[in-house]
Protein backbone atom coordinates (compact mmCIF):
# COMPACT_ATOMS: atom_id res chain seq x y z
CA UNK A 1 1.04 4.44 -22.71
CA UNK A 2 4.38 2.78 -23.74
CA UNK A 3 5.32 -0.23 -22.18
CA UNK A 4 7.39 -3.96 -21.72
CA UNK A 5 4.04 -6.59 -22.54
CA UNK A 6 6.80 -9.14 -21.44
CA UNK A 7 7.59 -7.57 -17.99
CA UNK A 8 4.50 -6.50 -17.04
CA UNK A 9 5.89 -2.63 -17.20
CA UNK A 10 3.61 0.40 -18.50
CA UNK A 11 5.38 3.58 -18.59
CA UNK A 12 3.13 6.94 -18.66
CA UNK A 13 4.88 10.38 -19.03
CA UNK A 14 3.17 13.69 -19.02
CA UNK A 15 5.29 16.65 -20.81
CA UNK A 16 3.64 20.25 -19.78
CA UNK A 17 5.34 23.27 -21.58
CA UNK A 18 4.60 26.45 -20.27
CA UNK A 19 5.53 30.07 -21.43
CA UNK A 20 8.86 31.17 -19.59
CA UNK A 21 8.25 33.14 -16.36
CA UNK A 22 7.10 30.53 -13.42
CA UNK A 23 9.89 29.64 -10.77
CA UNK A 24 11.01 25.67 -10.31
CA UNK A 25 9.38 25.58 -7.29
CA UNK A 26 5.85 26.34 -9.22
CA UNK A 27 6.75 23.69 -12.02
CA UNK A 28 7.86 21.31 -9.32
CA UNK A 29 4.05 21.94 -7.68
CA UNK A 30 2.96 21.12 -10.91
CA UNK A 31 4.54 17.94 -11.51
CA UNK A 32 3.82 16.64 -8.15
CA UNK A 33 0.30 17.97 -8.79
CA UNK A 34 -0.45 16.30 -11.93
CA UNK A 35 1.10 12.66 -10.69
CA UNK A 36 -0.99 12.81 -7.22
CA UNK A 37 -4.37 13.28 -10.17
CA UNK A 38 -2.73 10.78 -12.51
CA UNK A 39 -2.13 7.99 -9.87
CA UNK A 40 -5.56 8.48 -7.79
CA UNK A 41 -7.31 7.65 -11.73
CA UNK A 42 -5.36 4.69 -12.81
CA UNK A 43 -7.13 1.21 -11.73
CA UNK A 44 -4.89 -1.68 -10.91
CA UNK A 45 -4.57 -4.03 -13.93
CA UNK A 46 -3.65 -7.78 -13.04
CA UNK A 47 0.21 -8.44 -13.86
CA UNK A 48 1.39 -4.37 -14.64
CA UNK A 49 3.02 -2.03 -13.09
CA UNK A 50 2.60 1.37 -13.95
CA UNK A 51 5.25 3.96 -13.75
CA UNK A 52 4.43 7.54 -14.38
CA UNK A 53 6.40 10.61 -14.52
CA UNK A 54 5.87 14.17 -15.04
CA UNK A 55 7.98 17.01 -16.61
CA UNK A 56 7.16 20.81 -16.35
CA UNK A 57 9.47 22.80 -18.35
CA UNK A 58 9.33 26.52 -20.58
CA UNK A 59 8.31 26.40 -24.26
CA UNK A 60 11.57 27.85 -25.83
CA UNK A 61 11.91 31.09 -27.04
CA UNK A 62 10.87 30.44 -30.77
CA UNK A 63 7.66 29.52 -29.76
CA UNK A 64 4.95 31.58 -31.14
CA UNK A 65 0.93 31.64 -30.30
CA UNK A 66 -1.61 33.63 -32.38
């Protein structure tokens, strides 16, 4: 988690790559999904604020898997 010690800001970013093939509407889902789990585990900490974010995108086309 990335953040400004002197503000009192935390940043946390989740970056889920997926194989081509699922609409926006199902990576949108997934965003939303995955900050609604994300936010219901993270404890207040005196003096932070957290922001978190959440990308769903397609691995591009050179990717390979074995």
């Amino acid at each position: 988690m990335a953040g400004d010690a002197a503000t009192g800001d935390a940043i946390l970013h989740i970056s889920i790559a997926l194989l081509p093939g699922r609409s926006e509407e199902v990576e949108g889902q997934l965003s939303s999904s995955v900050l609604e789990l994300l936010t219901a585990h993270l404890k207040p900490a005196a003096q932070v604020t957290v922001h978190v974010s959440a990308e769903t995108r397609d691995l591009d086309p050179p990717y390979r898997k074995r």
